[in-house]
C-alpha atoms as a PDB file:
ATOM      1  CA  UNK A   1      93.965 151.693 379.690  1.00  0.00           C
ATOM      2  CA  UNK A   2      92.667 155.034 378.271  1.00  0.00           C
ATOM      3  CA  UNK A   3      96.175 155.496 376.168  1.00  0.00           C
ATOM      4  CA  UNK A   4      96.059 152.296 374.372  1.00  0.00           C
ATOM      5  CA  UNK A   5      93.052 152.879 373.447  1.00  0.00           C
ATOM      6  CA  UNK A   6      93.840 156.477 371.834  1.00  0.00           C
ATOM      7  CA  UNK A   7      96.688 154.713 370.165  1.00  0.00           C
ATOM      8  CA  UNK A   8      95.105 152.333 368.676  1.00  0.00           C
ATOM      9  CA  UNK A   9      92.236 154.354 367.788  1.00  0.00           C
ATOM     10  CA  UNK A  10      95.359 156.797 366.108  1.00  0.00           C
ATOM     11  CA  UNK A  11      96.312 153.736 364.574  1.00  0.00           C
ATOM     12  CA  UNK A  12      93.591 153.092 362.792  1.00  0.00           C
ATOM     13  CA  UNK A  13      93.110 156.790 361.193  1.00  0.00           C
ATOM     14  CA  UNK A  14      96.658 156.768 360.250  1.00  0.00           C
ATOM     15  CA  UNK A  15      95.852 153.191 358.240  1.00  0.00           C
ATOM     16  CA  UNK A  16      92.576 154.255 356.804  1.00  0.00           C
ATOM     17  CA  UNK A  17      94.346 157.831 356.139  1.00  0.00           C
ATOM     18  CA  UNK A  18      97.304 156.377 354.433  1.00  0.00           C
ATOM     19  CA  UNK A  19      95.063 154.031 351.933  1.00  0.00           C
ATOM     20  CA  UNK A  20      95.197 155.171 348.204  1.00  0.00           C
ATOM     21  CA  UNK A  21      91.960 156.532 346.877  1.00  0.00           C
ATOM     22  CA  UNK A  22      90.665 153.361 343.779  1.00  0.00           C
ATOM     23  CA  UNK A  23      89.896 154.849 340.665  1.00  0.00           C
ATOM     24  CA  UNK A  24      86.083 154.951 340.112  1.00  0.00           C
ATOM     25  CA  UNK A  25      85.144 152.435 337.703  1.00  0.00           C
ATOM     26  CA  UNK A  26      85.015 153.504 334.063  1.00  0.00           C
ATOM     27  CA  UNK A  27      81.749 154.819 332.217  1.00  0.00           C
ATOM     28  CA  UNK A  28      80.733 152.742 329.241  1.00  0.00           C
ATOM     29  CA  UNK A  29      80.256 155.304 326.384  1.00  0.00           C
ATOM     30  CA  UNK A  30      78.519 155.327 323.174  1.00  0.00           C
ATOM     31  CA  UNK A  31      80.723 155.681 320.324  1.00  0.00           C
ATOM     32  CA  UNK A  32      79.933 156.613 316.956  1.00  0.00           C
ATOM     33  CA  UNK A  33      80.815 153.404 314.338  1.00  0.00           C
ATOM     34  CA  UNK A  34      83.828 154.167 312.148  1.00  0.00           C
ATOM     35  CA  UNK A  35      82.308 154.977 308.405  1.00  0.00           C
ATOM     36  CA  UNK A  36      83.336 152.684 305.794  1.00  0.00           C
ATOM     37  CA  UNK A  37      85.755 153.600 303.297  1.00  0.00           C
ATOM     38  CA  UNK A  38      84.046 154.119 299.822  1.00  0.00           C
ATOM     39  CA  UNK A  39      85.254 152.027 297.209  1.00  0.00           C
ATOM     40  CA  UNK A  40      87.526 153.975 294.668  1.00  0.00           C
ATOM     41  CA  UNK A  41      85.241 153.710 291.111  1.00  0.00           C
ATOM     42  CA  UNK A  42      87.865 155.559 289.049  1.00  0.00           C
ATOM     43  CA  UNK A  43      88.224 152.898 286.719  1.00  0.00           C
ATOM     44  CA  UNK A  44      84.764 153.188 285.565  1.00  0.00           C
ATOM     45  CA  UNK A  45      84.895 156.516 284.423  1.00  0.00           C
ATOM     46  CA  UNK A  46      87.710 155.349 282.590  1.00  0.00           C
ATOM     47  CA  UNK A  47      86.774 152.456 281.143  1.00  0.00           C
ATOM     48  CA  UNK A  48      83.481 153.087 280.186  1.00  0.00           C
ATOM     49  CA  UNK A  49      83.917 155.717 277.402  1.00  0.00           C
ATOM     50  CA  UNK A  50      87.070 153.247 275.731  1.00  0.00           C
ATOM     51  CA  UNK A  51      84.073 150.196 275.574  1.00  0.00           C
ATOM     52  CA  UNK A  52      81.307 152.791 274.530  1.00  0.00           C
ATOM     53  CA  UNK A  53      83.759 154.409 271.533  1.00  0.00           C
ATOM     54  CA  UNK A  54      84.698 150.647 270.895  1.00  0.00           C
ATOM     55  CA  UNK A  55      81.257 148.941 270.422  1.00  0.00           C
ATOM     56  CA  UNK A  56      80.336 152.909 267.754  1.00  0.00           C
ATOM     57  CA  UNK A  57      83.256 152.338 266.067  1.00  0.00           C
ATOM     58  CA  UNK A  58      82.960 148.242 265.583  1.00  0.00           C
ATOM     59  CA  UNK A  59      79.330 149.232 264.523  1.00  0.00           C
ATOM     60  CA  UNK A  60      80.586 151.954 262.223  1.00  0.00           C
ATOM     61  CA  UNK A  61      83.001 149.476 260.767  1.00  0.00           C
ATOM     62  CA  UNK A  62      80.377 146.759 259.554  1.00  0.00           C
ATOM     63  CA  UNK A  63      77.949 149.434 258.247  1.00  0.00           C
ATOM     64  CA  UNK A  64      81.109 150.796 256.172  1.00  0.00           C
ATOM     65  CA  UNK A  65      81.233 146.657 255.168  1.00  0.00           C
ATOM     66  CA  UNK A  66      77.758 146.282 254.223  1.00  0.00           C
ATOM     67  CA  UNK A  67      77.414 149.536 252.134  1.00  0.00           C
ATOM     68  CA  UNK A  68      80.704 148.675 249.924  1.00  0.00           C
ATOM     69  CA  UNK A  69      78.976 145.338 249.643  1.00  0.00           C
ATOM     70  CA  UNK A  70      75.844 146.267 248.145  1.00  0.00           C
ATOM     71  CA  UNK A  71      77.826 148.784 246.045  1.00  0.00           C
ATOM     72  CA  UNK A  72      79.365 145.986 244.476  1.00  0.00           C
ATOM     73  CA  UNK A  73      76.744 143.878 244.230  1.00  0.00           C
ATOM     74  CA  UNK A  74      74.573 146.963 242.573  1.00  0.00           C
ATOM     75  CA  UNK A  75      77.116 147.688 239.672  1.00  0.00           C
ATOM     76  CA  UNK A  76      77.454 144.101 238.643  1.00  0.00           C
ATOM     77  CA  UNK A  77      73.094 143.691 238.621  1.00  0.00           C
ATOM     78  CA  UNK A  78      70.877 146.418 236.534  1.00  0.00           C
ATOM     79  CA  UNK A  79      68.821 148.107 238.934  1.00  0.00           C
ATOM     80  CA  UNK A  80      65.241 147.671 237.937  1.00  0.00           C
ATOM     81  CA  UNK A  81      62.997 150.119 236.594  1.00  0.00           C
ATOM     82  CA  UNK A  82      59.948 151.128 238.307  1.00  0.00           C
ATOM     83  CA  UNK A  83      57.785 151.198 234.887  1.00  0.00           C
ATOM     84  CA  UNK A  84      56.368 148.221 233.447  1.00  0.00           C
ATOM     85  CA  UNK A  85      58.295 146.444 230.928  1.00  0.00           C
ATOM     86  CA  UNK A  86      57.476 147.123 226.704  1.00  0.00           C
ATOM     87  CA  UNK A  87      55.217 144.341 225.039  1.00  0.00           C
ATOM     88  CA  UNK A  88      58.398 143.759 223.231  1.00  0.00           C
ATOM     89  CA  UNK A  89      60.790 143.540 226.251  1.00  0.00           C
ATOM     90  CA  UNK A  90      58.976 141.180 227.849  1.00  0.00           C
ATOM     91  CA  UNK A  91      58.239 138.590 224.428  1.00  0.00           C
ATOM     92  CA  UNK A  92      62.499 138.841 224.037  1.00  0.00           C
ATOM     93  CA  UNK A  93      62.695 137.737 227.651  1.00  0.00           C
ATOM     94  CA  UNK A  94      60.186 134.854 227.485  1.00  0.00           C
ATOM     95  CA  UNK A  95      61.726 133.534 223.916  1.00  0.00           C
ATOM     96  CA  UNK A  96      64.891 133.693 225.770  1.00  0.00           C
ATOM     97  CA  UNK A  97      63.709 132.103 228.798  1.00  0.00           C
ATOM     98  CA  UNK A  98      61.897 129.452 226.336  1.00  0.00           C
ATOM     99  CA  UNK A  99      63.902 127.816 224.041  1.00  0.00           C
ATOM    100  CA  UNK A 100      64.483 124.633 223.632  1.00  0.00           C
ATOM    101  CA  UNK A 101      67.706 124.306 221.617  1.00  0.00           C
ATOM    102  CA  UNK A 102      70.635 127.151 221.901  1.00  0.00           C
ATOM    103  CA  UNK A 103      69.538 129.428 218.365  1.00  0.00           C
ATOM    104  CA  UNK A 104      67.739 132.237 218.613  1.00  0.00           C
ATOM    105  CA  UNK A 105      66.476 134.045 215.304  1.00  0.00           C
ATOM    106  CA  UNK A 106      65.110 137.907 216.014  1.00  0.00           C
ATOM    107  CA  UNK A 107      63.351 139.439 212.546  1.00  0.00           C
ATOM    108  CA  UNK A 108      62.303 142.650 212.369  1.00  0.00           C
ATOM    109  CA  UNK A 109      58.966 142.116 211.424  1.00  0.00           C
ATOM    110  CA  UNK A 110      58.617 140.084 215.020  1.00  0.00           C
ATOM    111  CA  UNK A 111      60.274 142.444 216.705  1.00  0.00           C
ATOM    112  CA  UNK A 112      60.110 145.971 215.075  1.00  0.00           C
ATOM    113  CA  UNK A 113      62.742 148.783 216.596  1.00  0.00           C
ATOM    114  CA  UNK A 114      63.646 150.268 218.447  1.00  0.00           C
ATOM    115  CA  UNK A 115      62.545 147.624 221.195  1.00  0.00           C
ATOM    116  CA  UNK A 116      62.597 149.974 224.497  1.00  0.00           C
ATOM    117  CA  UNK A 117      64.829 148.545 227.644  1.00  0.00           C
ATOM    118  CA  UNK A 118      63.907 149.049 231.631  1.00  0.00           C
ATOM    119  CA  UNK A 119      65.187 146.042 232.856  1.00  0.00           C
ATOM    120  CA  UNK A 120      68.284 144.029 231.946  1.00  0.00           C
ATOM    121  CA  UNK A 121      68.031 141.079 229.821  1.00  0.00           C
ATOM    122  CA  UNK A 122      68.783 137.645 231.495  1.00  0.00           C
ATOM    123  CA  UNK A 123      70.779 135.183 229.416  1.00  0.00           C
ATOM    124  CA  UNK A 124      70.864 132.497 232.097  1.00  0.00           C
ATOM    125  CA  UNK A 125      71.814 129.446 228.445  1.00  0.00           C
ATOM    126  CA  UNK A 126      74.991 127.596 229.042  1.00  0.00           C
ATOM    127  CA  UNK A 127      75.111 127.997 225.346  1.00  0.00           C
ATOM    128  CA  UNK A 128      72.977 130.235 222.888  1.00  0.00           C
ATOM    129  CA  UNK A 129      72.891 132.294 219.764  1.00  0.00           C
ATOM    130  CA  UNK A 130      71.175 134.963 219.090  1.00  0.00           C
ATOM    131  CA  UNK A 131      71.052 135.914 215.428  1.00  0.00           C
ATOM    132  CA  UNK A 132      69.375 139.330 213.609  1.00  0.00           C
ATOM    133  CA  UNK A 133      67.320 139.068 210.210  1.00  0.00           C
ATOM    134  CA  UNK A 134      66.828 142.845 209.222  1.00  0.00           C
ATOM    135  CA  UNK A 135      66.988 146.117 211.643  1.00  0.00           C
ATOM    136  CA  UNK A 136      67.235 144.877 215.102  1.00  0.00           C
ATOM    137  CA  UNK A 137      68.137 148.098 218.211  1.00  0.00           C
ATOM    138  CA  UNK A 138      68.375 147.389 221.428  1.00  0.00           C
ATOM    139  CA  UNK A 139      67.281 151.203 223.231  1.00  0.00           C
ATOM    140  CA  UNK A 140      66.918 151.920 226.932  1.00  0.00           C
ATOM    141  CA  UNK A 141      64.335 154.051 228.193  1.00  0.00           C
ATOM    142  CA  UNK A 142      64.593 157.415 229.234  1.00  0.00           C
ATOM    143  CA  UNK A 143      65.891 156.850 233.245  1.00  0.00           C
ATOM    144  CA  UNK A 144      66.935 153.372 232.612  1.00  0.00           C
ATOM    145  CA  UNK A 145      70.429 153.085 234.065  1.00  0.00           C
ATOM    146  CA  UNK A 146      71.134 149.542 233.735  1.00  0.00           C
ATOM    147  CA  UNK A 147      72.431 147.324 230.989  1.00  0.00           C
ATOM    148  CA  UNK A 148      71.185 145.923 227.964  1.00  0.00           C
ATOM    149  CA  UNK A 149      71.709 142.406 228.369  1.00  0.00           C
ATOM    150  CA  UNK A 150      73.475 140.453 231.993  1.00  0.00           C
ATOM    151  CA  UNK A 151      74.940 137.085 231.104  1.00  0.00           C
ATOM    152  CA  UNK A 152      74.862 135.042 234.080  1.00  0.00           C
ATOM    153  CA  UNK A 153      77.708 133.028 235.618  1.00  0.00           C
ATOM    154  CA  UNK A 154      76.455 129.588 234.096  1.00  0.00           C
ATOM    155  CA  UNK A 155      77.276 131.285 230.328  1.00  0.00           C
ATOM    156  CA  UNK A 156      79.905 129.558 228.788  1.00  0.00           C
ATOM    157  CA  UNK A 157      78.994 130.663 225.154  1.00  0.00           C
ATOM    158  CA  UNK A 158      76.810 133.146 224.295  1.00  0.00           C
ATOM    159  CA  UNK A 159      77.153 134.765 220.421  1.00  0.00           C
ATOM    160  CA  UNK A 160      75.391 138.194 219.588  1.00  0.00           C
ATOM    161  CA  UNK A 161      75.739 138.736 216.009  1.00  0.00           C
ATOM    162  CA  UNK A 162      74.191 141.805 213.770  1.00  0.00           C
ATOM    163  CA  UNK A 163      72.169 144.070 216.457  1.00  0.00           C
ATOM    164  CA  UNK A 164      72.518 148.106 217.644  1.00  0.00           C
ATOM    165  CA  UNK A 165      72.813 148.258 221.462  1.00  0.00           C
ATOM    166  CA  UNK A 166      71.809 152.772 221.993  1.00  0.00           C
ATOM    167  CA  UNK A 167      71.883 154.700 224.907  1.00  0.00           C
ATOM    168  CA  UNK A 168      72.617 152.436 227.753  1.00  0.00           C
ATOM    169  CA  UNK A 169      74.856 153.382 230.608  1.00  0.00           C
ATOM    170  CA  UNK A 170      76.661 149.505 230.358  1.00  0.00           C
ATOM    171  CA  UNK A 171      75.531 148.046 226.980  1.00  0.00           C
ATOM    172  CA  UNK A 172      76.532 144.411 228.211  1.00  0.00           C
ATOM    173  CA  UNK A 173      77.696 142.341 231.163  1.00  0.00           C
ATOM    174  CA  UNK A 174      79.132 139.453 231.303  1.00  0.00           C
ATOM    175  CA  UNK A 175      81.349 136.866 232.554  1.00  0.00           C
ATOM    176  CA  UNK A 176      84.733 134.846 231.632  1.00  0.00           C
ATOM    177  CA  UNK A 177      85.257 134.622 228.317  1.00  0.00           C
ATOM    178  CA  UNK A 178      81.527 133.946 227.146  1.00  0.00           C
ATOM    179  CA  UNK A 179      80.726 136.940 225.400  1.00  0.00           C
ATOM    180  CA  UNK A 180      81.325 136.738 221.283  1.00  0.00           C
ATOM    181  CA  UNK A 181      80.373 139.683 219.379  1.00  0.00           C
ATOM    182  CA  UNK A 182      79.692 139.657 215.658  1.00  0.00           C
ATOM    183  CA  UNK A 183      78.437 143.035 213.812  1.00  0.00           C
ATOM    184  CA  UNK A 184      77.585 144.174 216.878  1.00  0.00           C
ATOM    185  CA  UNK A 185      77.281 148.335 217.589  1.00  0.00           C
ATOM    186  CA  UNK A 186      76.960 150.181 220.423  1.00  0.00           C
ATOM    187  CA  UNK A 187      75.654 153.807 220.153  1.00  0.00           C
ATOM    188  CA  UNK A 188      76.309 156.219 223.235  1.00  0.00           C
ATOM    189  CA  UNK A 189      77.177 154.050 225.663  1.00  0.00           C
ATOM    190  CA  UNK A 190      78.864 154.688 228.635  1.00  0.00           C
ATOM    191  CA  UNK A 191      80.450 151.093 229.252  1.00  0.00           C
ATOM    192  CA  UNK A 192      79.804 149.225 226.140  1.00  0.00           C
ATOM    193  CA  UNK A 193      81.052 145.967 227.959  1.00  0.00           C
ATOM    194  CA  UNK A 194      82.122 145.320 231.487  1.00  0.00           C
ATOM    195  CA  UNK A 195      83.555 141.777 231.862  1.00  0.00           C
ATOM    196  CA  UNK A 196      83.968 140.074 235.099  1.00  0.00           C
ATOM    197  CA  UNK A 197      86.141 137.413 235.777  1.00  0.00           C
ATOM    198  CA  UNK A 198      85.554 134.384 238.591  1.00  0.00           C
ATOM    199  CA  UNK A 199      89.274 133.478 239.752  1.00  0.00           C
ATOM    200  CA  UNK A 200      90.206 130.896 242.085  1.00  0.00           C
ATOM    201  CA  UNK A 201      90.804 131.640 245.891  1.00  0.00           C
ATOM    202  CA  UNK A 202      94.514 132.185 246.928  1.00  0.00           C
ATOM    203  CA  UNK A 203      95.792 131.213 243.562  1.00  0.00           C
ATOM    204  CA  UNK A 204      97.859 132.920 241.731  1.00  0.00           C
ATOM    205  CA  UNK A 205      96.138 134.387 237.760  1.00  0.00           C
ATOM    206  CA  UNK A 206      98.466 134.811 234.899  1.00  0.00           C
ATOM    207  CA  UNK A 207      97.507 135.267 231.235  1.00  0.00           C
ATOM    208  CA  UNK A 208      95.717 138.518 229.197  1.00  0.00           C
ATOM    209  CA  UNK A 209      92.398 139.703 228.716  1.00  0.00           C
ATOM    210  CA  UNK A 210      91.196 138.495 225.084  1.00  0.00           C
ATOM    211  CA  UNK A 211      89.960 141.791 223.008  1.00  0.00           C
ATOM    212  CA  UNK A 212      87.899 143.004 220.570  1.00  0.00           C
ATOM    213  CA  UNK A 213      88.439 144.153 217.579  1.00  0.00           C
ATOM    214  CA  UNK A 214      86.620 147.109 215.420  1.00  0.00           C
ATOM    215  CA  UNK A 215      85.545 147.191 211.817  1.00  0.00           C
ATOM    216  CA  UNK A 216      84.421 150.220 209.753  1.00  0.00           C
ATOM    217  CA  UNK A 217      82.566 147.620 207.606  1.00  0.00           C
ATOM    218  CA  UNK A 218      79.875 144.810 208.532  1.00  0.00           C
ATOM    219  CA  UNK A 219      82.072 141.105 208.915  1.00  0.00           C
ATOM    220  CA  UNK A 220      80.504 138.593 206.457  1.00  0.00           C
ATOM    221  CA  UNK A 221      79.889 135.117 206.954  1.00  0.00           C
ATOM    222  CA  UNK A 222      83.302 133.910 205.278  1.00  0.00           C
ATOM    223  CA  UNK A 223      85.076 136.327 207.520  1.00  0.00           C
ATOM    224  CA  UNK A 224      86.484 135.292 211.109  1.00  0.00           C
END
């Protein structure tokens, strides 16, 4: 009985010797998280500047806009003198501004020259005339740089006839063909006349500018 028991007892070492060895059971470990990739802002840097040199030079553009604008807009409209206007100025503007049919009549003894000019002259009449009896000069004042007289869009007929117009950088503005001159002189003037012309929009303007003629001698009456 003693063998079988060795054996068996051999047995079982052989078995238990012969058994492969588990692999211990895997340690949990702490891993650092995977950082993020950043997002790729190239484009700003890029695009930025273009929309920053776009919105300066759109800005640039309308200021250019606006200042040829008002540099139009200042050479067809006197500028107006700072100094208060001559007793005589203002009594030609208000008998201007007053009448009640389209004749004017200017003696010298109502208005004695030289009648001083700081501010243009409105003629604002569809239709007027404005005639002389005597000596009747227009003169602008020393820093004036505006005109003598502006007519207004609305003139269709306005007649100077027998006055002196001396010293003004544009003697006379006006518009269309509403301007007649009779006897009229201009002494050191820069621009005796400038004439604008309304056309219509997208239209296409033929014809000639009408012009004026000069006389050595004083047109009378009878003479056209």
């Amino acid at each position: 009985m003693l063998p079988c028991r060795q054996q068996t007892k051999k047995k079982n070492e052989h078995s238990i010797a012969t058994e492969p060895l588990k692999d211990p059971a895997p340690i949990a470990q702490h891993q650092k998280p995977e950082p993020m990739p950043q997002k790729n802002n190239g484009w700003l840097v890029v695009v930025l500047p273009l929309l920053t040199l776009l919105f300066l030079g759109g800005n640039l553009w309308q200021y250019q806009q606006n200042k040829q604008t008002t540099t139009v807009v200042a050479e067809a409209v006197s500028p107006v003198d700072s100094k208060p206007q001559s007793v005589l100025q203002t009594k030609l503007q208000s008998a201007i501004d007053g009448l009640k049919g389209n004749l004017l009549l200017l003696t010298d003894t109502a208005y004695p020259s030289p009648i001083s000019i700081n501010r243009v002259i409105q003629i604002k009449s569809d239709t007027l005339f404005i005639k002389t009896k005597g000596k009747i000069e227009l003169v602008a004042d020393s820093g004036y740089n505006g005109g003598a007289f502006n007519l207004t869009k609305q003139c269709k007929l306005v007649m100077l006839d027998s006055l002196t117009i001396k010293n003004f950088k544009t003697g006379i503005i006006a518009y269309n063909n509403a301007l007649l001159l009779k006897n009229v002189r201009f002494d050191n003037c820069t621009v005796a006349i400038q004439n604008l012309f309304a056309v219509p929009v997208n239209k296409f303007i033929s014809g000639s500018l009408q012009a004026f003629k000069a006389d050595s001698i004083p047109v009378s009456n009878k003479q056209k």
